[in-house]
N, C-alpha and C. Protein backbone atom coordinates (compact mmCIF):
# COMPACT_ATOMS: atom_id res chain seq x y z
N UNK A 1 -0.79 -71.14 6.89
CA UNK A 1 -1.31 -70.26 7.92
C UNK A 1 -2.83 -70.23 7.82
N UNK A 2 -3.50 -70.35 8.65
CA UNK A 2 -5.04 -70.20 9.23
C UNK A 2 -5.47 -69.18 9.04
N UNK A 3 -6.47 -68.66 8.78
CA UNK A 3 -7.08 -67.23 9.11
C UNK A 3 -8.05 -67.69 9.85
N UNK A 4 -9.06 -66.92 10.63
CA UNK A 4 -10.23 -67.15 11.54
C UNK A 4 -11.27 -66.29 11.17
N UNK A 5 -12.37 -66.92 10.67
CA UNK A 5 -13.50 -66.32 10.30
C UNK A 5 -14.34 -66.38 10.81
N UNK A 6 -15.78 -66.05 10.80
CA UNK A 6 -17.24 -66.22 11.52
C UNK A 6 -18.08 -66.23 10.82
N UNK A 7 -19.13 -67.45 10.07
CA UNK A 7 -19.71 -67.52 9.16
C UNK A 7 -21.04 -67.64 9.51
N UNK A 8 -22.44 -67.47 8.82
CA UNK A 8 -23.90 -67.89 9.64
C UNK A 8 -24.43 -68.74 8.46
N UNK A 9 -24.55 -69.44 8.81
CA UNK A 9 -25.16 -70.92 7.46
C UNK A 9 -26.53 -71.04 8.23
N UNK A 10 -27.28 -71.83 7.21
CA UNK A 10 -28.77 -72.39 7.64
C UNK A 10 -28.60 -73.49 8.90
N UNK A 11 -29.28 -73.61 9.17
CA UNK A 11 -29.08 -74.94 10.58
C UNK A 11 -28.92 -76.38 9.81
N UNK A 12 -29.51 -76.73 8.73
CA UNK A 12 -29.61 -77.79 8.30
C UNK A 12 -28.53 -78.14 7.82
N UNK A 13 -27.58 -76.86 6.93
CA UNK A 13 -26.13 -76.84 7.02
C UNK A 13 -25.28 -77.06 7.96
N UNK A 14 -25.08 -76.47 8.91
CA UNK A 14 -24.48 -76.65 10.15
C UNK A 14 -24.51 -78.21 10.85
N UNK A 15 -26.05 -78.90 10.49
CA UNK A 15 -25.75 -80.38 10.96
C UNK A 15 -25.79 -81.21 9.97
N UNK A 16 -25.37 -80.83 8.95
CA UNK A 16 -24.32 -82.02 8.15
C UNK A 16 -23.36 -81.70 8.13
N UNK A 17 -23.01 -80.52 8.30
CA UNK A 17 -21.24 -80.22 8.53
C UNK A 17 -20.69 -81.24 9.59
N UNK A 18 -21.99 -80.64 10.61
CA UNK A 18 -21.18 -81.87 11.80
C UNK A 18 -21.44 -83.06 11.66
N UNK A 19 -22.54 -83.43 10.98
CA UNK A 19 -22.64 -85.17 10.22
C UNK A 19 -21.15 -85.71 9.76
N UNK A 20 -20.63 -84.45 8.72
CA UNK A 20 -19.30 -84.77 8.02
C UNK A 20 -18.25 -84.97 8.33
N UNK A 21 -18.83 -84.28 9.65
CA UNK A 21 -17.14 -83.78 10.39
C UNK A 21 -16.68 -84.48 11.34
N UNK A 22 -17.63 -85.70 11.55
CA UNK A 22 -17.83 -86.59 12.63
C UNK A 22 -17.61 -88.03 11.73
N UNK A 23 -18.11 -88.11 10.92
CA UNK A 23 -18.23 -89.54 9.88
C UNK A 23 -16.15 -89.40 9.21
N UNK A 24 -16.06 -88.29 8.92
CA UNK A 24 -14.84 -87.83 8.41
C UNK A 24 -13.63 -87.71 8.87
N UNK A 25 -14.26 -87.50 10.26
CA UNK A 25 -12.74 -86.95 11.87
C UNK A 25 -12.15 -85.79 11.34
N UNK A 26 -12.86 -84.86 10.88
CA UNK A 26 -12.06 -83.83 10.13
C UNK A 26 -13.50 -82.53 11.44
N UNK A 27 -12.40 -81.24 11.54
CA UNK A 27 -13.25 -80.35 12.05
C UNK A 27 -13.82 -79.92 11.41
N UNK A 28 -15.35 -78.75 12.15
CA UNK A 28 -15.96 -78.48 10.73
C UNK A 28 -15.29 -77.58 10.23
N UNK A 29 -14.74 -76.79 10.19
CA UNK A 29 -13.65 -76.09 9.69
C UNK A 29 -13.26 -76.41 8.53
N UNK A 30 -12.51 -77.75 9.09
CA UNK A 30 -11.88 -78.76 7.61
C UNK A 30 -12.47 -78.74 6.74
N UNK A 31 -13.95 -79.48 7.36
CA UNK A 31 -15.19 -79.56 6.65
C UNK A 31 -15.57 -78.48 5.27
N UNK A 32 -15.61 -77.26 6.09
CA UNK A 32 -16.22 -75.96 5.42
C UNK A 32 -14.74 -75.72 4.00
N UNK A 33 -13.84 -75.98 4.48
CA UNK A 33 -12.33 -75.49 3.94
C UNK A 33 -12.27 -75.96 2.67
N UNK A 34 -12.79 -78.04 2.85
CA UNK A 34 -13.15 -78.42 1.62
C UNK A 34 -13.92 -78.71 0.58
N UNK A 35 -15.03 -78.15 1.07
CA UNK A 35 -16.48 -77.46 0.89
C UNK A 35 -16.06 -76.47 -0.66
N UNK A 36 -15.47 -75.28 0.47
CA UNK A 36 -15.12 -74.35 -0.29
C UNK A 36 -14.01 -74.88 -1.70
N UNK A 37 -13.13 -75.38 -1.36
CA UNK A 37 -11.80 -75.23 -2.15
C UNK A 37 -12.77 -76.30 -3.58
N UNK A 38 -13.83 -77.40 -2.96
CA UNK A 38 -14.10 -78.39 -4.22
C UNK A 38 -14.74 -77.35 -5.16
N UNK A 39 -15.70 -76.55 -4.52
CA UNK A 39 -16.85 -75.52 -5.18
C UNK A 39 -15.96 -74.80 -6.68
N UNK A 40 -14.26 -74.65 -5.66
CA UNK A 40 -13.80 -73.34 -6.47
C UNK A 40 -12.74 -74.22 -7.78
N UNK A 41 -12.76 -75.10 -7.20
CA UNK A 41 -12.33 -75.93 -8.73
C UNK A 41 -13.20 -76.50 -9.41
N UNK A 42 -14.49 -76.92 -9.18
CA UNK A 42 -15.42 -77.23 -10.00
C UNK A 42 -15.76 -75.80 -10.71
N UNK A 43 -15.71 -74.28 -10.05
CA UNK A 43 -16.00 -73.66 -10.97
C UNK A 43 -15.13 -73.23 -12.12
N UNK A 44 -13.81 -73.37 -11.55
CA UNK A 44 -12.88 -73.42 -12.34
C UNK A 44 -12.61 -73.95 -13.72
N UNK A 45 -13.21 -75.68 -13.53
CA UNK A 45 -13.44 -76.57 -14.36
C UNK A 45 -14.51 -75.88 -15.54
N UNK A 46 -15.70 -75.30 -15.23
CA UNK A 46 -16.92 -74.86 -15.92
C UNK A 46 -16.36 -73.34 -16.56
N UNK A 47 -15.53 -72.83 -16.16
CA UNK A 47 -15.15 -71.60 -16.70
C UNK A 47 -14.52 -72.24 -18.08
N UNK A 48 -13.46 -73.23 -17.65
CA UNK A 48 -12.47 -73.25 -18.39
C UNK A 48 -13.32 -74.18 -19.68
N UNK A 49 -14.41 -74.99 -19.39
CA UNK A 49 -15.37 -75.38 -20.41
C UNK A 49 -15.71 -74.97 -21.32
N UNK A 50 -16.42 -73.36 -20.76
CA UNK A 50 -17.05 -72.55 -21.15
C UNK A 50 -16.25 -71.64 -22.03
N UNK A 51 -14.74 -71.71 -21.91
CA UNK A 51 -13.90 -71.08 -22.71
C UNK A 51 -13.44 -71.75 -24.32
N UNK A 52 -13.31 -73.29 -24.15
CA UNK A 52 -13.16 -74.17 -24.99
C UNK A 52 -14.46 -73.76 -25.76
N UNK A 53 -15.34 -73.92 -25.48
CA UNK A 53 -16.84 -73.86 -25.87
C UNK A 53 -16.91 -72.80 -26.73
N UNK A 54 -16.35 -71.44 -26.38
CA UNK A 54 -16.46 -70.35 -26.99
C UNK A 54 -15.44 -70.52 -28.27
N UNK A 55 -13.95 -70.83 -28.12
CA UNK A 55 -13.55 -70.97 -28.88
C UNK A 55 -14.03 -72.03 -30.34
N UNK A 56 -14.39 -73.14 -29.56
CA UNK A 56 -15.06 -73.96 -30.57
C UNK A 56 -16.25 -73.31 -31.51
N UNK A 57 -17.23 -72.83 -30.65
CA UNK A 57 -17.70 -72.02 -31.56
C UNK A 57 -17.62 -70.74 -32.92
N UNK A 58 -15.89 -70.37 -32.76
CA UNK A 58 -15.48 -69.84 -33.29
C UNK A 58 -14.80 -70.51 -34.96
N UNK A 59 -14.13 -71.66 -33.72
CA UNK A 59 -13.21 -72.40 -35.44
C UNK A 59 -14.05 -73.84 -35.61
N UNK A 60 -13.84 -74.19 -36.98
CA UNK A 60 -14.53 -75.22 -37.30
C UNK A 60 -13.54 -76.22 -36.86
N UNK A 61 -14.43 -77.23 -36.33
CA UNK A 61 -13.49 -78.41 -35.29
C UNK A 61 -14.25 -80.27 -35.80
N UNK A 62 -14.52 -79.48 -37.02
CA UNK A 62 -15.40 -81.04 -37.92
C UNK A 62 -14.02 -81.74 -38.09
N UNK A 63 -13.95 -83.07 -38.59
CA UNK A 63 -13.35 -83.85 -38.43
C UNK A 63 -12.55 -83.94 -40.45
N UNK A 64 -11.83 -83.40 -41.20
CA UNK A 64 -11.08 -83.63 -41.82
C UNK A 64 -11.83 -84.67 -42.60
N UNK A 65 -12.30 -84.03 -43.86
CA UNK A 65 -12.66 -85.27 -44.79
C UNK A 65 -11.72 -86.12 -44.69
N UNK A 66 -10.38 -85.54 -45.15
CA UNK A 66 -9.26 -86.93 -45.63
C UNK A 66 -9.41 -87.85 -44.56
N UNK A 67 -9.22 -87.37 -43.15
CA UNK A 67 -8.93 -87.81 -42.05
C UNK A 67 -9.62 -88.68 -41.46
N UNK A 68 -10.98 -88.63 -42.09
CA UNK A 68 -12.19 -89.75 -42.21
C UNK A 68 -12.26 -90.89 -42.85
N UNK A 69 -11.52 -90.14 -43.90
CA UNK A 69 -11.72 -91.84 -44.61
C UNK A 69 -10.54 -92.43 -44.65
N UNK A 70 -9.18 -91.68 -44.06
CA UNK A 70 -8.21 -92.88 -43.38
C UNK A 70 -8.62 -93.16 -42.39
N UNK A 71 -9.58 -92.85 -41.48
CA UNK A 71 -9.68 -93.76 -40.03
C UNK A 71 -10.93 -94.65 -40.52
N UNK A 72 -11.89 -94.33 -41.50
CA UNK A 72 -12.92 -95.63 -42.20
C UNK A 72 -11.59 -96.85 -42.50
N UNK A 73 -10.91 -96.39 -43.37
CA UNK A 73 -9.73 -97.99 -43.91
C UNK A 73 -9.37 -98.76 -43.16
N UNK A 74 -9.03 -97.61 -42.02
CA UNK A 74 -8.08 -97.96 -40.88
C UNK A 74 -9.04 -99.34 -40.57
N UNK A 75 -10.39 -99.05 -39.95
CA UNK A 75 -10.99 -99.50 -39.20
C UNK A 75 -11.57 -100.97 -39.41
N UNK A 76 -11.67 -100.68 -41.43
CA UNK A 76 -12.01 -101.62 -41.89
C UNK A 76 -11.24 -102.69 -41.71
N UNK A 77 -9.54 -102.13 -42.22
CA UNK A 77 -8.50 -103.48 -41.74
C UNK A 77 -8.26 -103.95 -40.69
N UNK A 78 -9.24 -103.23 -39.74
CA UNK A 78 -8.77 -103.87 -38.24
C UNK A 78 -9.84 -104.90 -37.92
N UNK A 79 -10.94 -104.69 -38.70
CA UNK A 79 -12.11 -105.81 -38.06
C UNK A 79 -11.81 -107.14 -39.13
C-alpha cells in the first residue's frame, strides 16, 4: 500500500531525481522511495558496526597465542 506525501527538496535535488527517474524509467517517487529505503540500511549497517565496535572494545579479540603458531606451521607446510 502507497501512502501520499508532499515533500520540498532543493531544486538541484529535484533535477536529478528527474535525471534518475528518466535514465531509470522509474517515477520520482520510486526514485525518492529508493533514496530513502538505501539511506536506511546503510544506516542500519553503521549502527550495527558501531555495536560490534563497542563490544570489541570491551572483550579482547587478539588472536590466541596457540592459535598463531598453529596457523605459522600451518602456513609453513603449505608453501
Amino acid at each position: 500500500m502507497n501512502a501520499r506525501t508532499a515533500i520540498s527538496v532543493p531544486q538541484d535535488v529535484l533535477k536529478l531525481s528527474e535525471r534518475l527517474a528518466k535514465k531509470l524509467k522509474l517515477s520520482r517517487s520510486a526514485v525518492f522511495a529508493r533514496a530513502v529505503k538505501r539511506l536506511g540500511e546503510e544506516y542500519d549497517e553503521q549502527e550495527f558496526i558501531a555495536r560490534v565496535n563497542a563490544v570489541c572494545a570491551e572483550v579482547d579479540t587478539s588472536v590466541d597465542p596457540l592459535m598463531k603458531t598453529y596457523q605459522r606451521e600451518r602456513l609453513r607446510k603449505n608453501e
